[in-house]
Protein backbone atom coordinates (compact mmCIF):
# COMPACT_ATOMS: atom_id res chain seq x y z
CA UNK A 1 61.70 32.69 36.55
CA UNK A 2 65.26 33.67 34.44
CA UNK A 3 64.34 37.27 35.82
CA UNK A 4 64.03 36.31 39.39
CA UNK A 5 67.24 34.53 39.09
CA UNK A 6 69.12 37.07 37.54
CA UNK A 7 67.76 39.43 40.42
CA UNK A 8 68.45 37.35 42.73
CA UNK A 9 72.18 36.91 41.05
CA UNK A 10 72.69 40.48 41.11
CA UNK A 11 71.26 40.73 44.73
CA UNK A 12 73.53 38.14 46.02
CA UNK A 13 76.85 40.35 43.98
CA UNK A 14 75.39 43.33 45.67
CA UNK A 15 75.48 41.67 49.17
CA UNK A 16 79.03 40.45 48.69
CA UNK A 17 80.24 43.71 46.73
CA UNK A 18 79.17 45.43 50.23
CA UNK A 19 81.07 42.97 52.45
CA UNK A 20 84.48 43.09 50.61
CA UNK A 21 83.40 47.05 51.22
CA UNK A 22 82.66 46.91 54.46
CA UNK A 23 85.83 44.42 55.22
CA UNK A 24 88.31 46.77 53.31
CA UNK A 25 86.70 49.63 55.37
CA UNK A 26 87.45 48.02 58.92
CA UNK A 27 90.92 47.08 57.84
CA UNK A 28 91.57 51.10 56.41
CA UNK A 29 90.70 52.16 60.08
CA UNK A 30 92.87 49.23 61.98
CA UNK A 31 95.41 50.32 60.15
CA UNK A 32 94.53 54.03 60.33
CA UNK A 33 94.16 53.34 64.05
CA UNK A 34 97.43 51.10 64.24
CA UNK A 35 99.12 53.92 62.52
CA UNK A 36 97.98 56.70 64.53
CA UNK A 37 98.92 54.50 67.48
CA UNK A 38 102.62 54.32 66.38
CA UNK A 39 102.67 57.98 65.34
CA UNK A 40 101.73 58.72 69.20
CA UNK A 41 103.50 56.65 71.12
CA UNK A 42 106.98 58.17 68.94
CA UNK A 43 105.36 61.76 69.14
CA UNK A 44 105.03 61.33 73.15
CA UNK A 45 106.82 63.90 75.17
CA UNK A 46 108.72 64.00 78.58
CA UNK A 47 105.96 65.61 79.80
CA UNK A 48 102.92 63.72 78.82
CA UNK A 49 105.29 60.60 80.36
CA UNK A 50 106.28 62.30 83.40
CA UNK A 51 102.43 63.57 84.21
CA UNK A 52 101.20 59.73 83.55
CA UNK A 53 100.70 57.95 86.84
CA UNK A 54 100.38 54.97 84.39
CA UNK A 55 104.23 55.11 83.26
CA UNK A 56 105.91 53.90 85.69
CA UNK A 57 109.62 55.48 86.01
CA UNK A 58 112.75 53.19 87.02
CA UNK A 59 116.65 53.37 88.08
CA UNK A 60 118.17 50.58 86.17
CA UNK A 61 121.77 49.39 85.25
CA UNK A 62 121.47 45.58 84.81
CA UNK A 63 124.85 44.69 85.73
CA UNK A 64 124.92 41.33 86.89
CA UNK A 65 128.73 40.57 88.03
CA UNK A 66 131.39 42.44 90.22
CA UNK A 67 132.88 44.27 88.12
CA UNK A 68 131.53 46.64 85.24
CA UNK A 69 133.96 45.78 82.98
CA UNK A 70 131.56 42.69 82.48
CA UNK A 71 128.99 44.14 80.10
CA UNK A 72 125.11 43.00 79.87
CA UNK A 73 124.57 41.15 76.53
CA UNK A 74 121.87 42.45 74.43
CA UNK A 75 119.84 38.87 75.64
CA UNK A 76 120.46 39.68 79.04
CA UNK A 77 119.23 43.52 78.04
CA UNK A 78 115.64 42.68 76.87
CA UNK A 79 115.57 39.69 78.88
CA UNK A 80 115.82 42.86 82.23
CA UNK A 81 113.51 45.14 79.89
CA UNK A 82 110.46 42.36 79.34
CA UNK A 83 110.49 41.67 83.28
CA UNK A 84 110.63 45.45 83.51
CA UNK A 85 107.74 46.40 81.19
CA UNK A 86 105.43 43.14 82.80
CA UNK A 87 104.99 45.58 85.86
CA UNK A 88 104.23 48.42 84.34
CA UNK A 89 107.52 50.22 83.82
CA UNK A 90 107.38 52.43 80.86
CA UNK A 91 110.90 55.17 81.37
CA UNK A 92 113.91 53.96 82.44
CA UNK A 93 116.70 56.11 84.24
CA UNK A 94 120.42 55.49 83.24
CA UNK A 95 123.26 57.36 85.06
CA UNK A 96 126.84 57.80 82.74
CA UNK A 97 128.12 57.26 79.08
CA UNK A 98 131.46 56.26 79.41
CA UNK A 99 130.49 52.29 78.83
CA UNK A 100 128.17 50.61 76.36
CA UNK A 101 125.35 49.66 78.62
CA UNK A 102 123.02 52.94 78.02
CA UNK A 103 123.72 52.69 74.07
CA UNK A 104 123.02 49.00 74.22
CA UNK A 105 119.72 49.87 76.21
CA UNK A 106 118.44 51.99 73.30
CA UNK A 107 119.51 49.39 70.97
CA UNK A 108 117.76 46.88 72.83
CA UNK A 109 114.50 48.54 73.58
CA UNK A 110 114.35 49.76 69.51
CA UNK A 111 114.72 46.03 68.65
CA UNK A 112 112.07 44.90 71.13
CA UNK A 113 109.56 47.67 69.42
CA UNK A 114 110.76 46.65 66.03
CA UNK A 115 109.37 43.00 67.03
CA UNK A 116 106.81 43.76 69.07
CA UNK A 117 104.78 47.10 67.89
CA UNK A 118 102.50 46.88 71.55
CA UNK A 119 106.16 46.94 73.38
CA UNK A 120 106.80 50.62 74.80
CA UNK A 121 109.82 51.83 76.72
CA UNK A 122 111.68 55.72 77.30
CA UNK A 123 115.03 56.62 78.84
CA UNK A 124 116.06 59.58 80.73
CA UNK A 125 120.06 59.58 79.86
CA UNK A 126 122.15 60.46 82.12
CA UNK A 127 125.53 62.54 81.19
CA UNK A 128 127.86 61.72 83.98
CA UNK A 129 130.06 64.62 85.56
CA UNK A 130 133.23 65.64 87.48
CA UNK A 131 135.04 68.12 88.67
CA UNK A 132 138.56 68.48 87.94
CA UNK A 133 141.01 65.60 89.67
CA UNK A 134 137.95 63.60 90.47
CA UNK A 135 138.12 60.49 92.04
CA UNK A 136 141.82 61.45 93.45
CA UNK A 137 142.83 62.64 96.87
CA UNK A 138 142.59 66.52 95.65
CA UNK A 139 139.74 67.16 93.63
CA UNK A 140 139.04 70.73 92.58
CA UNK A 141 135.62 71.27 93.02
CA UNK A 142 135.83 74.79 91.67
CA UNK A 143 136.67 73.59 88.14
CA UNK A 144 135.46 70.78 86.17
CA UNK A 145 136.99 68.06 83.74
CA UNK A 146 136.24 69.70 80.65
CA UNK A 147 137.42 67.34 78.51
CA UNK A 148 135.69 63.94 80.15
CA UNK A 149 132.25 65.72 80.73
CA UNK A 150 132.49 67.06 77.13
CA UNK A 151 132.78 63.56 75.74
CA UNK A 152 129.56 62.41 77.76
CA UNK A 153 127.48 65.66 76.96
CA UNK A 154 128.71 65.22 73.06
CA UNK A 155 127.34 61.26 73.86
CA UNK A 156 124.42 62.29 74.70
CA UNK A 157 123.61 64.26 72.31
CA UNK A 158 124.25 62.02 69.33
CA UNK A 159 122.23 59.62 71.16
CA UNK A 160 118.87 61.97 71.83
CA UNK A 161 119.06 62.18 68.02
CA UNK A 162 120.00 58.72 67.08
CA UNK A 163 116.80 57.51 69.12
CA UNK A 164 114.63 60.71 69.62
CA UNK A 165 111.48 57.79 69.68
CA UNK A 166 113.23 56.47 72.81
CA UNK A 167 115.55 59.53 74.12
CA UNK A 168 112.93 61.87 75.84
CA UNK A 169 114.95 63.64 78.43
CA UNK A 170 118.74 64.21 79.12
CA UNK A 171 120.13 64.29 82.60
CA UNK A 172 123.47 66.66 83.36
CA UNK A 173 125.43 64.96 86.20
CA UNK A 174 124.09 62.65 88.85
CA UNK A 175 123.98 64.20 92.97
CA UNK A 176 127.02 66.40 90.92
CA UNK A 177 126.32 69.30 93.33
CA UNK A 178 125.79 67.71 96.51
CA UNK A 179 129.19 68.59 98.64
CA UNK A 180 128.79 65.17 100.46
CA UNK A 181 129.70 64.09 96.67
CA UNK A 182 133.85 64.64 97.73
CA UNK A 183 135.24 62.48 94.80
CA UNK A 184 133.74 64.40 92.31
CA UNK A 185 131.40 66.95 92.98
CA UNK A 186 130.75 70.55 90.98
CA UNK A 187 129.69 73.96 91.34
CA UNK A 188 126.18 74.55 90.18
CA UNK A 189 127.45 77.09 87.35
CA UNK A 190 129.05 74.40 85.81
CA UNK A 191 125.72 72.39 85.67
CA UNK A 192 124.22 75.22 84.29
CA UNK A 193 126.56 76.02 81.52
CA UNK A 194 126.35 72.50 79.72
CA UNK A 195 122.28 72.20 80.51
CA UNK A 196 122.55 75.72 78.88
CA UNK A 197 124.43 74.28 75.68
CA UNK A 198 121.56 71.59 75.39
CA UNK A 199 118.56 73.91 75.60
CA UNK A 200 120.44 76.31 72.91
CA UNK A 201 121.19 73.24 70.42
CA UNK A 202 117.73 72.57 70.70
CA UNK A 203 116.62 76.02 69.68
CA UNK A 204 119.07 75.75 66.52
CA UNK A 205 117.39 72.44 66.04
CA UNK A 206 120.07 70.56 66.76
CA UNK A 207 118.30 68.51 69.24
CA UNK A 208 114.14 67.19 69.26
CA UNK A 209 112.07 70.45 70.14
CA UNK A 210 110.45 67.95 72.91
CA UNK A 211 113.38 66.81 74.22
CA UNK A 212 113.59 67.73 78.12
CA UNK A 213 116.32 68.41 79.65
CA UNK A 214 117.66 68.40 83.89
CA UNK A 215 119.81 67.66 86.79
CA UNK A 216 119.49 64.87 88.94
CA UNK A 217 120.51 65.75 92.24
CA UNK A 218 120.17 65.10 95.80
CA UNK A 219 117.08 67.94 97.69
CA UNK A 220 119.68 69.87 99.13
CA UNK A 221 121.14 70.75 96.48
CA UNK A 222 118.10 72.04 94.42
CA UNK A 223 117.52 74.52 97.64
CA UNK A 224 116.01 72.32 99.69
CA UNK A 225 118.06 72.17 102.29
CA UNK A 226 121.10 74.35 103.72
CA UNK A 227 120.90 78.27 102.75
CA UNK A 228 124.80 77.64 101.26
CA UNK A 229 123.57 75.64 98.28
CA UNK A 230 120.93 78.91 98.11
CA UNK A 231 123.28 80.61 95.20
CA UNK A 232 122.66 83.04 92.01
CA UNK A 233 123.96 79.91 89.89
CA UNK A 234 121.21 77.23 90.95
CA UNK A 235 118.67 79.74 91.37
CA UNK A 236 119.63 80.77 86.88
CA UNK A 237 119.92 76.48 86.97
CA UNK A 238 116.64 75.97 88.26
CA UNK A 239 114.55 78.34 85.48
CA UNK A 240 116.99 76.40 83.29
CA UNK A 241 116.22 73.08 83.57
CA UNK A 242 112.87 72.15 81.96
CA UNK A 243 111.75 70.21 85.20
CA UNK A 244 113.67 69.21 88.47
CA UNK A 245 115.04 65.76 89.43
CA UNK A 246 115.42 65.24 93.28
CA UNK A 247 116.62 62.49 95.20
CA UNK A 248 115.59 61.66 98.97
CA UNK A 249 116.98 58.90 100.82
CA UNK A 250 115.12 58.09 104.14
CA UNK A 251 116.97 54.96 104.09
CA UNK A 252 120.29 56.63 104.62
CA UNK A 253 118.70 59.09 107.18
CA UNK A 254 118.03 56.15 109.38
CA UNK A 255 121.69 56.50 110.07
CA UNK A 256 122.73 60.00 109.68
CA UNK A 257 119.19 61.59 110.69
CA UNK A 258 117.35 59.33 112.72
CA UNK A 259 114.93 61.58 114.22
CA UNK A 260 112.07 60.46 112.63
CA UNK A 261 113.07 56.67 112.70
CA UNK A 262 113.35 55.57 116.51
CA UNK A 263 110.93 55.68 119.26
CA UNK A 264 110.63 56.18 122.98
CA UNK A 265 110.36 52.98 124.87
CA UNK A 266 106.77 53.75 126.53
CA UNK A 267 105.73 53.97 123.02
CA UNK A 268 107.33 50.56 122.28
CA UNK A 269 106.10 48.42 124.91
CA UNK A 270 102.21 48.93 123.38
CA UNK A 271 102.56 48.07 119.77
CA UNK A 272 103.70 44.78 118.61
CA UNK A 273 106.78 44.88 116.34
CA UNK A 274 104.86 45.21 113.21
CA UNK A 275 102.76 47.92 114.43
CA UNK A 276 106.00 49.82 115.56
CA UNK A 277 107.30 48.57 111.92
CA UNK A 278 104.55 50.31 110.18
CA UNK A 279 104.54 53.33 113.01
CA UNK A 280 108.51 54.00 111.75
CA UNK A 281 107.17 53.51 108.03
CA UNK A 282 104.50 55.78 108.03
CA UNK A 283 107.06 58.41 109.77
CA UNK A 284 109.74 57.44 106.73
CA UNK A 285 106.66 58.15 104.16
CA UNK A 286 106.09 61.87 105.89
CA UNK A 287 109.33 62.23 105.93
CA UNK A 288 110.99 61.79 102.15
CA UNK A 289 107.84 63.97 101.45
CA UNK A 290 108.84 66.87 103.05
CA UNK A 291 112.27 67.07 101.53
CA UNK A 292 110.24 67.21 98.46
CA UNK A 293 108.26 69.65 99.83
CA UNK A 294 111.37 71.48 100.75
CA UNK A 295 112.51 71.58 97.37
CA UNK A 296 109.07 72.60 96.08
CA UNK A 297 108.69 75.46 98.83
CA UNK A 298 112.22 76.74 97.40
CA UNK A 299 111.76 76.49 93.75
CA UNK A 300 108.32 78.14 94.00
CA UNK A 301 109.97 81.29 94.54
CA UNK A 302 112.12 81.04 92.08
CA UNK A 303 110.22 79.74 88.98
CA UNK A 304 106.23 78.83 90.27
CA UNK A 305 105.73 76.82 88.01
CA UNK A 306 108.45 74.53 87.09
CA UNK A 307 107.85 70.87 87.57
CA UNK A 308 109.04 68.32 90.12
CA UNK A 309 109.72 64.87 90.21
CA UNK A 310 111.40 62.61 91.80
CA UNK A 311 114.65 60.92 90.32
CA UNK A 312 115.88 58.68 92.67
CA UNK A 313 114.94 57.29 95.93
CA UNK A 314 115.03 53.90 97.60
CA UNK A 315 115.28 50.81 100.40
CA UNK A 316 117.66 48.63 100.68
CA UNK A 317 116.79 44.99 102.14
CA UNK A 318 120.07 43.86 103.16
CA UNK A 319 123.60 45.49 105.58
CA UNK A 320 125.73 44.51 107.36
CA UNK A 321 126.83 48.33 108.05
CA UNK A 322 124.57 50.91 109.04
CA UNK A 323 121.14 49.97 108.40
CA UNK A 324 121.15 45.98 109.39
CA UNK A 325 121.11 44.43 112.47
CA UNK A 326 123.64 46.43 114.11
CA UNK A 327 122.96 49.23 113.06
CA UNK A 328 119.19 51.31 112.53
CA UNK A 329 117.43 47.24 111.68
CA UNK A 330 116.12 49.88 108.24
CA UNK A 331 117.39 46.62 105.57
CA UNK A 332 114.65 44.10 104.88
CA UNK A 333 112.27 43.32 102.35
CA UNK A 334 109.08 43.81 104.06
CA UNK A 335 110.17 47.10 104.86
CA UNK A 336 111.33 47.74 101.28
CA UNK A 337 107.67 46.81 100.13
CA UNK A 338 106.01 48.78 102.34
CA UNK A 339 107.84 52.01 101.25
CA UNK A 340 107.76 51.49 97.67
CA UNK A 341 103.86 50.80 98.00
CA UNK A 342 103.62 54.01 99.69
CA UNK A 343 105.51 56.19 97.64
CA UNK A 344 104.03 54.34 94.45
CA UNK A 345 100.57 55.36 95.85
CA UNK A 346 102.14 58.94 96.74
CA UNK A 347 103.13 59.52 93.48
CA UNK A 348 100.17 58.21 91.68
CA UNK A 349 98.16 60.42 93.28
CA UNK A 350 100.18 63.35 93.01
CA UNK A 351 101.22 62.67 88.91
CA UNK A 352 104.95 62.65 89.96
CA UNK A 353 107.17 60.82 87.99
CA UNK A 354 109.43 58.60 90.74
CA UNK A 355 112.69 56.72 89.50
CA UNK A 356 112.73 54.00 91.89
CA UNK A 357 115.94 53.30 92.66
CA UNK A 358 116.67 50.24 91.53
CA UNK A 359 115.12 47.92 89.19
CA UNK A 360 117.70 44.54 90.11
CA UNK A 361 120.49 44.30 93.13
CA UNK A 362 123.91 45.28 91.51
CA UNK A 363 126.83 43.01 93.67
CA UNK A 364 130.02 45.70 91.48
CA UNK A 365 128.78 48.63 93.54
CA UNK A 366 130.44 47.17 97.29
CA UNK A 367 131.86 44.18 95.43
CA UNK A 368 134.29 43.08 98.04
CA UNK A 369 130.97 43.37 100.58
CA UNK A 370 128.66 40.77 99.28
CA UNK A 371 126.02 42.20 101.97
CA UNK A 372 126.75 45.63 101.99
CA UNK A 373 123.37 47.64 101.66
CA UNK A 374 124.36 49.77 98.50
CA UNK A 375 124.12 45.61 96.45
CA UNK A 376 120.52 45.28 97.60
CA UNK A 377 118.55 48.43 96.21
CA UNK A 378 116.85 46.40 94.13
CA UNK A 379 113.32 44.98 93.38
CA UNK A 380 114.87 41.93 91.94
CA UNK A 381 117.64 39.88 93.40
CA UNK A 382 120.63 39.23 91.00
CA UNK A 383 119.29 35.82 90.38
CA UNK A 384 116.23 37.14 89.14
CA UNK A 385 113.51 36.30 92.19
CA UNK A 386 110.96 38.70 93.02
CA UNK A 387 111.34 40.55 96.63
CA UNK A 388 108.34 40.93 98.58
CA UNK A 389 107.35 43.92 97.06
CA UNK A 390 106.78 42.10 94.00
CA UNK A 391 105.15 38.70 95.55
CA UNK A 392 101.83 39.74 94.14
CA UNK A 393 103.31 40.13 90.40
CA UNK A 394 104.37 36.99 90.46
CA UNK A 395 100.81 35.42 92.18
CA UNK A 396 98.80 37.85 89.55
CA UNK A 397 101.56 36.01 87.20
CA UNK A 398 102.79 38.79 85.09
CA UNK A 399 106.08 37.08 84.69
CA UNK A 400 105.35 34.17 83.44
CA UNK A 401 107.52 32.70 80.62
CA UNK A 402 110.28 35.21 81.84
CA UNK A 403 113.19 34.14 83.17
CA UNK A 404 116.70 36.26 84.09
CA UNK A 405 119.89 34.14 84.31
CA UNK A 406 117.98 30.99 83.14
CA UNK A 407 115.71 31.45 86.27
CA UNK A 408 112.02 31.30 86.41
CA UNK A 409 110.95 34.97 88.65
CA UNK A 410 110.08 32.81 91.49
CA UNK A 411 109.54 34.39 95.20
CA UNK A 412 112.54 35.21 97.42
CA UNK A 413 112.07 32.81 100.73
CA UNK A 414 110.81 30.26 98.22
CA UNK A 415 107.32 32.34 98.89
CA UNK A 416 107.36 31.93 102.58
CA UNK A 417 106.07 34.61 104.36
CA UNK A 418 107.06 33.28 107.84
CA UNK A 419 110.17 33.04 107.01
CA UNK A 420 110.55 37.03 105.74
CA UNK A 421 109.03 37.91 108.59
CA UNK A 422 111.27 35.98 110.81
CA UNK A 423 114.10 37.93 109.08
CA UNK A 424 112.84 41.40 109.88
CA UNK A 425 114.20 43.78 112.40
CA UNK A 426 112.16 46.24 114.48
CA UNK A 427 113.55 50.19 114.49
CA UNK A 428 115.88 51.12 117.77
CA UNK A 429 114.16 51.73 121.00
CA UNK A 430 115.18 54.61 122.68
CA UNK A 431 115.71 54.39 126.43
């Protein structure tokens, strides 16, 4: 009887020796696992991200008054970034040094992961430049301002190694090259020179190995359109770069190329307004894809296999100018939502990174215009309510307990779709 007991003692010390085993086991590999999870997500390159249909790229500045000189807080910062990463947004694109928002955004997002190890934002940093006399009534678009575009370049650089977790790509100038650019614009062999300075510091190990670097520029002037951007300079830029950033604006080309936007009457008269809505949509959809086509079709012959993605393009949903109601009826919301579906299905499919231009409206950039088009880019209003294109975040309810201003993300037109539509305008009929 002692015997059995003692067996059944030692049985029982047995059992439990092999659960505190098995427990400390399972808790080696979460934490192994954990680990290995942290070591990825700060070992992940540009590429991996840009090649991810499931990181979802961004334009975002988060200013929130009319003026710049009015800083986001470091609340109002995260507050942008959790609303951000609840739909999917993993890389952010910012566009110039000379003011604290883009350090404070890497401050912000390394705080959020600090708190929250599951939380997971990038940044492509942008180093703003100019030519020489910019923003005057003679700029000198054959030389550049040294001194200013040194400061940002140096910026950037001390940044991509302050935050190399966060930093994954650095972008030289923003539509720098375009010559529609008059304030400010640059030859491409100035481009090339400081994107040539960044690839060499990263060869001396001055900069992360896996930090990429490019230009983000508008598709004419990475070859895809006129043969006088086709130079010995951008062709040297293009193998230089580690991928290319192009922006396309159909939005714009409403205006200023509206071939593929209006319609002949007879075709008119048999649709109904949406139909002809989603007739000039589909035609908009075709149409930013072949200027990246353009640019791909170019680039191809200089370097086949150099990667393209897309760093900026957009829809406004308000103007008073060009694009509203007296002008090419482009600015709404439902028209906004239809694009940015399409282009977010476009790019999905195609693993191209797409900056969406722009994460909230931004009231400083036509400040004395509350309803000019260039404030109304955004996804978000101001306030913080969810345009249409985001009605079905906020029904799925992937904002809930977020709020931007002290504001709930609630629906803009309180949620009524009758209304929207009511404020929609059907493209230009041709006569």
């Amino acid at each position: 009887m002692i015997i059995k007991e003692i067996n059944k003692t030692s049985k029982n010390k047995l059992i439990n020796l092999n659960l505190i085993i098995l427990f400390i086991t399972c808790l080696l590999i979460s934490c192994n696992s954990s680990e290995n999870q942290m070591i990825n997500k700060s070992e992940i390159t540009a590429k991996e991200i840009l090649n991810n249909p499931d990181y979802l790229a961004i334009s975002y500045g988060g200013y929130r008054h009319n003026s710049r000189d009015i800083q986001p807080t470091m609340d109002e910062l995260k507050e942008d970034l959790k609303i951000l990463s609840s739909i999917g947004v993993k890389i952010l694109r910012t566009y110039n040094l000379q003011l604290e928002q883009a350090p404070n955004i890497l401050k912000a997002i390394k705080e959020l992961k600090k708190s929250d190890a599951d939380f997971e934002m990038y940044v492509m940093l942008g180093a703003w430049i100019d030519c020489e006399n910019a923003w005057t009534d003679n700029p000198n678009h054959d030389k550049e301002d040294e001194s200013a575009n040194a400061i940002e370049i140096q910026k950037a650089i001390n940044l991509a190694n302050m935050y190399p977790e966060i930093v994954k790509i650095i972008a030289v100038g923003n539509e720098a090259m375009v010559n529609w650019a008059w304030s400010y614009y640059v030859k491409p062999g100035v481009i090339l020179n400081w994107v040539n300075h960044l690839q060499d510091l990263k060869k001396q190990k001055k900069l992360p190995e896996n930090l990429w670097i490019t230009s983000s520029d508008n598709f004419a002037s990475w070859g895809g359109g006129e043969d006088s951007y086709h130079t010995e300079d951008l062709n040297s830029l293009i193998k230089a770069v580690d991928f290319i950033s192009m922006h396309t604006y159909a939005f714009h080309d409403t205006h200023y190329n509206p071939s593929f936007w209006n319609f002949e009457k007879e075709i008119s008269n048999t649709n109904s307004n949406l139909e002809t809505i989603h007739k000039a949509m589909d035609n908009v959809h075709d149409y930013a894809i072949s200027q990246y086509n353009s640019v791909k079709e170019y680039v191809r012959k200089i370097d086949p296999n150099k990667q393209i993605h897309i760093g900026e393009l957009g829809w406004a949903t308000k103007s008073n100018g060009n694009y509203g109601e007296n002008g090419s009826h482009a600015a709404d919301e439902y028209k906004q939502a239809v694009f940015h579906d399409k282009i977010r299905d476009w790019s999905r499919n195609e693993k191209i990174a797409c900056f969406y231009f722009e994460a909230f409206d931004e009231n400083w950039k036509d400040f004395s215009n509350k309803n000019g088009s260039e404030n109304h880019f955004g996804l978000f209003t101001v306030d913080g309510k969810a345009k249409y294109s985001l009605w079905k975040n906020v029904d799925n309810g992937d904002f809930n307990g977020l709020t931007r201003n002290g504001n709930s993300i609630t629906k803009t037109y309180n949620g009524n779709s009758e209304n929207l539509l009511n404020n929609i305008l059907t493209p230009t009929v041709n006569n």
